[in-house]
PDB file of N, CA and C in Angstrom:
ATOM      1  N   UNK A   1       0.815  -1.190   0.000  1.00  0.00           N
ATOM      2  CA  UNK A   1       0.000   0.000   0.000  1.00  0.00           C
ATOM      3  C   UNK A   1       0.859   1.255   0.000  1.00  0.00           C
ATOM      4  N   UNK A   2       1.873   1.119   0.969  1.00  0.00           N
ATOM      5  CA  UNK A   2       2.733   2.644   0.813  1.00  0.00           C
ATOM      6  C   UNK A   2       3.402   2.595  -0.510  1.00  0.00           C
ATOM      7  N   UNK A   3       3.828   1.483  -1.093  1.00  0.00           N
ATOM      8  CA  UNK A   3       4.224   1.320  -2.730  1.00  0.00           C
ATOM      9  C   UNK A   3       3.717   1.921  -3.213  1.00  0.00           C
ATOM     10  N   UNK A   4       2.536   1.923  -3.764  1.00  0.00           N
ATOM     11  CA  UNK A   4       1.052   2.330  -4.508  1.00  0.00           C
ATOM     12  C   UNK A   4       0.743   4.088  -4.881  1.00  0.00           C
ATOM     13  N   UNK A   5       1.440   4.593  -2.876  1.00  0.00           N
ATOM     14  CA  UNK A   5       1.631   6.278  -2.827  1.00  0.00           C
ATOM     15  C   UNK A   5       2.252   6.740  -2.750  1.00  0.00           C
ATOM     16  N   UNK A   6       3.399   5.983  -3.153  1.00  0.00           N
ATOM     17  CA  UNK A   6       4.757   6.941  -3.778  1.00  0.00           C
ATOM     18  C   UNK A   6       4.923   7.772  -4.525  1.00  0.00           C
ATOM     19  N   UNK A   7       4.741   7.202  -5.950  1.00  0.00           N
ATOM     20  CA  UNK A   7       4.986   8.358  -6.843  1.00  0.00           C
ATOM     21  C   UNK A   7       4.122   9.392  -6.541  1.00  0.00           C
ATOM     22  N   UNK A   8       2.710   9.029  -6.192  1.00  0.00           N
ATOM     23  CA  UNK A   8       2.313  10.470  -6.310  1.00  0.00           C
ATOM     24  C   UNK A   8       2.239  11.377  -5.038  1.00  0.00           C
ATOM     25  N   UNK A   9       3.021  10.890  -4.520  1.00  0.00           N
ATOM     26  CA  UNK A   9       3.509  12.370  -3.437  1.00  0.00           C
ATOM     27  C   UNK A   9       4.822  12.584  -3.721  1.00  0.00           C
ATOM     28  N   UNK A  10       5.719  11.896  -4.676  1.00  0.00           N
ATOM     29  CA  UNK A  10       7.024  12.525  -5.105  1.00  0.00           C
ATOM     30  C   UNK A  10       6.576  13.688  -5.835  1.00  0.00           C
ATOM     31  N   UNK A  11       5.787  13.067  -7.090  1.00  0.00           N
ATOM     32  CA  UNK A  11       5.165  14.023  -8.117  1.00  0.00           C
ATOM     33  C   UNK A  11       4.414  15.284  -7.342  1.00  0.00           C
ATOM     34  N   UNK A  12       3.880  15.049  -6.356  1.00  0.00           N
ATOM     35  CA  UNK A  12       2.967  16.478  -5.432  1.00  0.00           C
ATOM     36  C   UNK A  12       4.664  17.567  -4.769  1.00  0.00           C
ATOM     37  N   UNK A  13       5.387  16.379  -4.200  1.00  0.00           N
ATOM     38  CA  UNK A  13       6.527  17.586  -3.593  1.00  0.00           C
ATOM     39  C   UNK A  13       6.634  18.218  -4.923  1.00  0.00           C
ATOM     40  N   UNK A  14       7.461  17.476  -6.274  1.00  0.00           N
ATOM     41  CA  UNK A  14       7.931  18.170  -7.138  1.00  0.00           C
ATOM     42  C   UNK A  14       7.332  19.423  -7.682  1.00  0.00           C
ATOM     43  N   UNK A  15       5.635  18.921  -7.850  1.00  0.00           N
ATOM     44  CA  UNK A  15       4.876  20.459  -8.597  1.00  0.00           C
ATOM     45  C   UNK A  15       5.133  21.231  -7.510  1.00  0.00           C
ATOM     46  N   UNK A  16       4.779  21.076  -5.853  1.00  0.00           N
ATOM     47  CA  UNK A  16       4.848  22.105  -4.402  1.00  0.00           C
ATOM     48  C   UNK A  16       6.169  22.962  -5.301  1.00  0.00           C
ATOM     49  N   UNK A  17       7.708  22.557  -5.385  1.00  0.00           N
ATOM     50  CA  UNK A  17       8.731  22.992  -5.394  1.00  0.00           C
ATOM     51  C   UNK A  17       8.536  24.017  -6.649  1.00  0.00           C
ATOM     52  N   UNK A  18       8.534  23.813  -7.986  1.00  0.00           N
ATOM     53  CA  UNK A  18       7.860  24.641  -8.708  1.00  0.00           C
ATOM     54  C   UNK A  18       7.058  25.550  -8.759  1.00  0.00           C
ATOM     55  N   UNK A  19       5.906  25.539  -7.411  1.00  0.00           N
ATOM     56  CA  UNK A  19       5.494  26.455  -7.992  1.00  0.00           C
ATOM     57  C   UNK A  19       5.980  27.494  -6.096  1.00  0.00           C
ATOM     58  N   UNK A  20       7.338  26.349  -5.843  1.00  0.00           N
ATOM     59  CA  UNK A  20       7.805  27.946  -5.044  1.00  0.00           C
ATOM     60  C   UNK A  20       8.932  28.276  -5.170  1.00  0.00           C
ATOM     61  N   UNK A  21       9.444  28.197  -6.301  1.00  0.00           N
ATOM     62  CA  UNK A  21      10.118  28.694  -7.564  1.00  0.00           C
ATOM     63  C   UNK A  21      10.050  29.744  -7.513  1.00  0.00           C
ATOM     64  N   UNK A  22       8.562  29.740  -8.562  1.00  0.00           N
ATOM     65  CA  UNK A  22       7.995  30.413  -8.732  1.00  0.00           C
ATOM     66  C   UNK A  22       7.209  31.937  -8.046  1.00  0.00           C
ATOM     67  N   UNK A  23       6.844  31.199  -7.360  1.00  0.00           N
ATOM     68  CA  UNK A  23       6.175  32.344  -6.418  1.00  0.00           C
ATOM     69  C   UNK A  23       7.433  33.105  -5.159  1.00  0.00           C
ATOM     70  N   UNK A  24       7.615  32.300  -4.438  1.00  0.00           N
ATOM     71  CA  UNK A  24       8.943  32.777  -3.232  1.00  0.00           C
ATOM     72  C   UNK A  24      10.137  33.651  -4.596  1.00  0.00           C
ATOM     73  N   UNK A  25      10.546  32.981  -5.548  1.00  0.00           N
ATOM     74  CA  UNK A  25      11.680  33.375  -5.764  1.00  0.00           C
ATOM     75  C   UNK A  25      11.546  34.593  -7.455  1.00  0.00           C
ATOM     76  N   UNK A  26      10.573  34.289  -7.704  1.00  0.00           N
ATOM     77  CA  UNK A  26       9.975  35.140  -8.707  1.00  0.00           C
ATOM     78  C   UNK A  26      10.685  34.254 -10.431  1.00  0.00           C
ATOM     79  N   UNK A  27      10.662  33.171 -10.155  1.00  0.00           N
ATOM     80  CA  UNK A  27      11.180  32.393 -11.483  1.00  0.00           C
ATOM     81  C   UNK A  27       9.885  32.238 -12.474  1.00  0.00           C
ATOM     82  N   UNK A  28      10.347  32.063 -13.733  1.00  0.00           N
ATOM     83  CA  UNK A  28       9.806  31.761 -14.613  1.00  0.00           C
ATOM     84  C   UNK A  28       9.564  30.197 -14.571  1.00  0.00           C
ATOM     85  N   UNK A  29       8.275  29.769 -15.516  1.00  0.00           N
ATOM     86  CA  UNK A  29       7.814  28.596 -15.221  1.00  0.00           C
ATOM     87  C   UNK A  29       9.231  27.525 -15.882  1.00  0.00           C
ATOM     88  N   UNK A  30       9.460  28.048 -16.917  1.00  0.00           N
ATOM     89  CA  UNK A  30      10.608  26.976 -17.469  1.00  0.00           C
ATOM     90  C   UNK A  30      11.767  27.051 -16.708  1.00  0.00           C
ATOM     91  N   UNK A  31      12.461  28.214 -15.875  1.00  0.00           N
ATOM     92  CA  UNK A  31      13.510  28.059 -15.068  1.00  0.00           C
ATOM     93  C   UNK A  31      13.554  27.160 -13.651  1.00  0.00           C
ATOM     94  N   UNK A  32      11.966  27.327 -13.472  1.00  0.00           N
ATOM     95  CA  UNK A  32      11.473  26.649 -11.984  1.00  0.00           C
ATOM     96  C   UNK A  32      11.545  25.255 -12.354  1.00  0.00           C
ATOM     97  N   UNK A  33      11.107  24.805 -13.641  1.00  0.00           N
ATOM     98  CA  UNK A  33      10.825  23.292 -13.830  1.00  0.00           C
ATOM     99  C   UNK A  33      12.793  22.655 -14.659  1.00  0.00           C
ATOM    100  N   UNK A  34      13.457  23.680 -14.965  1.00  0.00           N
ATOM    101  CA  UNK A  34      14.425  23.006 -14.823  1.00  0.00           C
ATOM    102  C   UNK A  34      15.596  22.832 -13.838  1.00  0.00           C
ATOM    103  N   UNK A  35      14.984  23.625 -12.763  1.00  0.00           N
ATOM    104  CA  UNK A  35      15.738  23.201 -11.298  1.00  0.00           C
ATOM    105  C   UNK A  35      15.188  22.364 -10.745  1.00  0.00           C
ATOM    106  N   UNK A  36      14.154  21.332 -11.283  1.00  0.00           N
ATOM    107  CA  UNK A  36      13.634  20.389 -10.308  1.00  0.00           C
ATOM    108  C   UNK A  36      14.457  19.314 -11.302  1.00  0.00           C
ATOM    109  N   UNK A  37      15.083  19.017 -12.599  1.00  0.00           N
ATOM    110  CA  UNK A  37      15.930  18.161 -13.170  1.00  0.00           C
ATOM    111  C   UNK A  37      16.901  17.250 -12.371  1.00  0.00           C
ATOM    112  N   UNK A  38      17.927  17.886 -11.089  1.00  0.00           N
ATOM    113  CA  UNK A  38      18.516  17.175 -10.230  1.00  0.00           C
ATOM    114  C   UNK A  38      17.569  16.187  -9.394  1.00  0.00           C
ATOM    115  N   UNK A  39      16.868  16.372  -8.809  1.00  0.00           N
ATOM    116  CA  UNK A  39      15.638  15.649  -8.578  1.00  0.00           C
ATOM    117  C   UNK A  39      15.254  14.529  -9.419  1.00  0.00           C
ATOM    118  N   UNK A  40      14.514  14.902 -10.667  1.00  0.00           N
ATOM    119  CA  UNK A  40      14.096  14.245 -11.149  1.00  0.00           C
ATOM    120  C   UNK A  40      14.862  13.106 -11.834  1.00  0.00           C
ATOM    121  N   UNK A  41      15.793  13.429 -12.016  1.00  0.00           N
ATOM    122  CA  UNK A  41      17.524  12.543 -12.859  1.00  0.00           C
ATOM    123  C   UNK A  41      17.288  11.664 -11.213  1.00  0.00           C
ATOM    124  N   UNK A  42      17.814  11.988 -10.194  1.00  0.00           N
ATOM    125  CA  UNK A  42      18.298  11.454  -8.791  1.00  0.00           C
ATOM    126  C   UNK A  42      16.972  10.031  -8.882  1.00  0.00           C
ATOM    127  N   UNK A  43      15.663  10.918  -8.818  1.00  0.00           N
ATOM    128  CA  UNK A  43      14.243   9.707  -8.888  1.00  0.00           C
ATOM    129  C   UNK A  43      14.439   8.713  -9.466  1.00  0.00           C
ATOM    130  N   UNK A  44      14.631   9.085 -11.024  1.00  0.00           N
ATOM    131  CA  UNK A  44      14.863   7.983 -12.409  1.00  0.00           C
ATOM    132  C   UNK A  44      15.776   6.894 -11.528  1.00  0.00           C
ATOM    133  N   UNK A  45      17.119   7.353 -11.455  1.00  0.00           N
ATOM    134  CA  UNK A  45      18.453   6.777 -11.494  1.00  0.00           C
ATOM    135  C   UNK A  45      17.787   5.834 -10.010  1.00  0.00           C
ATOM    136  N   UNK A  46      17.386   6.561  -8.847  1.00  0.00           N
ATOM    137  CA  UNK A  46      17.209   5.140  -7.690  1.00  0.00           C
ATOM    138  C   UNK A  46      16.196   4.731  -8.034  1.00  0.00           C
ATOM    139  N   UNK A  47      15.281   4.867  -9.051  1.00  0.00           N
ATOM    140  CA  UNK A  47      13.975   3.559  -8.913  1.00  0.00           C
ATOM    141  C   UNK A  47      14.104   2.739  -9.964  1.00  0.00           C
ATOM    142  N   UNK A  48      15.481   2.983 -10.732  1.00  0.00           N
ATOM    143  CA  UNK A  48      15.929   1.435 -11.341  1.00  0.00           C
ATOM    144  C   UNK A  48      15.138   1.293 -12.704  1.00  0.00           C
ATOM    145  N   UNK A  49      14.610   0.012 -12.648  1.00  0.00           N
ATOM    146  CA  UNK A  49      14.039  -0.678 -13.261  1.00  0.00           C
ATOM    147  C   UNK A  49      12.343  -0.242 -13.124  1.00  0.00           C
ATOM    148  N   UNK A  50      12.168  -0.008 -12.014  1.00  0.00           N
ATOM    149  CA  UNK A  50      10.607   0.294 -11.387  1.00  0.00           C
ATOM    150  C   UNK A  50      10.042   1.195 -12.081  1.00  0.00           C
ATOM    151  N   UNK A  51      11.150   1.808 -13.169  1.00  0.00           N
ATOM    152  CA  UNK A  51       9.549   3.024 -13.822  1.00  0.00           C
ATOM    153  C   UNK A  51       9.435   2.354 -15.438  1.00  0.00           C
ATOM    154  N   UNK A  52      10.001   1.115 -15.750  1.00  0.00           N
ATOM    155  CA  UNK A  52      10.147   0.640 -17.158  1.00  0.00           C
ATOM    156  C   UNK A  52       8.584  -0.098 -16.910  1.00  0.00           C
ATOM    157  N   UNK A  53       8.101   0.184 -18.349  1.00  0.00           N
ATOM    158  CA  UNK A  53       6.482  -0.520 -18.194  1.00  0.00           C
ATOM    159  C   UNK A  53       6.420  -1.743 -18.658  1.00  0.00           C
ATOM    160  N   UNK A  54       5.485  -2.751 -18.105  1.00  0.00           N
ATOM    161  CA  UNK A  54       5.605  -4.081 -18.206  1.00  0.00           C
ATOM    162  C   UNK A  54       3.902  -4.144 -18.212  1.00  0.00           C
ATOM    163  N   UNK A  55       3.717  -5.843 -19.177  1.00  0.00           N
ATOM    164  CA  UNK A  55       2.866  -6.144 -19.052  1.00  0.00           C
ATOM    165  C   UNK A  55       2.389  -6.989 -18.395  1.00  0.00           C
ATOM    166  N   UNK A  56       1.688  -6.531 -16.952  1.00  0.00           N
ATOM    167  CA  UNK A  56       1.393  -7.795 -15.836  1.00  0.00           C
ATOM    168  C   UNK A  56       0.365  -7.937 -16.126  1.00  0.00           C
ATOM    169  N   UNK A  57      -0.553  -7.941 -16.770  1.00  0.00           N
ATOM    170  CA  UNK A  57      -1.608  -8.568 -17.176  1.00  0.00           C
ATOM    171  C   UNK A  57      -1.410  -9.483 -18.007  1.00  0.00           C
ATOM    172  N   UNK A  58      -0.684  -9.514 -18.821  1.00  0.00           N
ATOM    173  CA  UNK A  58      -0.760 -10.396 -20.123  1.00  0.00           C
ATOM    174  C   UNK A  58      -0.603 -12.020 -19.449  1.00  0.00           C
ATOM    175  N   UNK A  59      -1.349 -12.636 -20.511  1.00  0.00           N
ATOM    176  CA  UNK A  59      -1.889 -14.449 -19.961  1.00  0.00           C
ATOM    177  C   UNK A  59      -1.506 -14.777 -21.338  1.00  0.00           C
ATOM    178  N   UNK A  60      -0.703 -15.981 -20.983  1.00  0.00           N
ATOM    179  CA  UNK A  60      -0.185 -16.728 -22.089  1.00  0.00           C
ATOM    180  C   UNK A  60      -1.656 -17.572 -22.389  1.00  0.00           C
ATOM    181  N   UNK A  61      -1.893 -17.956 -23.785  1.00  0.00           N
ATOM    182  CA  UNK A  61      -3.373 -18.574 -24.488  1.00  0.00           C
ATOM    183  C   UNK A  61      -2.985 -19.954 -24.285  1.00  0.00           C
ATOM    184  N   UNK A  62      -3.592 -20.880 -24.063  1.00  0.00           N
ATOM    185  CA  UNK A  62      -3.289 -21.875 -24.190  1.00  0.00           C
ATOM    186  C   UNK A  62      -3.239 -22.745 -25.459  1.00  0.00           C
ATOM    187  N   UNK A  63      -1.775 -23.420 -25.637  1.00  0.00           N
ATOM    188  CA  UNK A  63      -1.815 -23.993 -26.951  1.00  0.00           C
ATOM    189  C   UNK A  63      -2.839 -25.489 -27.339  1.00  0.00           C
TER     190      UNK A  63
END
């Protein structure tokens, strides 16, 4: 279950940080969203394998 609400409270800090970028520091939307890049590179790189999409549904037919 805490699996499940990960990403999307990574994804909630990340927009929070953007838009206080934005607002606290007076950035533009594209300067704010490419200071969250260290971040987002850091995310990719530790969740591995975990963000490549797979098909867990798929059922082999029977021959």
């Amino acid at each position: 279950m805490i699996a499940s609400a990960a990403p999307p409270s990574v994804a909630a800090v990340m927009f929070g940080l953007i838009l206080h970028f934005q607002y606290a520091y007076g950035w533009g939307a594209v300067r704010a969203g490419l200071a969250n890049l260290p971040l987002i590179v850091t995310v990719i790189v530790a969740a591995g394998g975990a963000l490549t999409l797979t098909d867990s549904h798929a059922t082999e037919e029977p021959a």
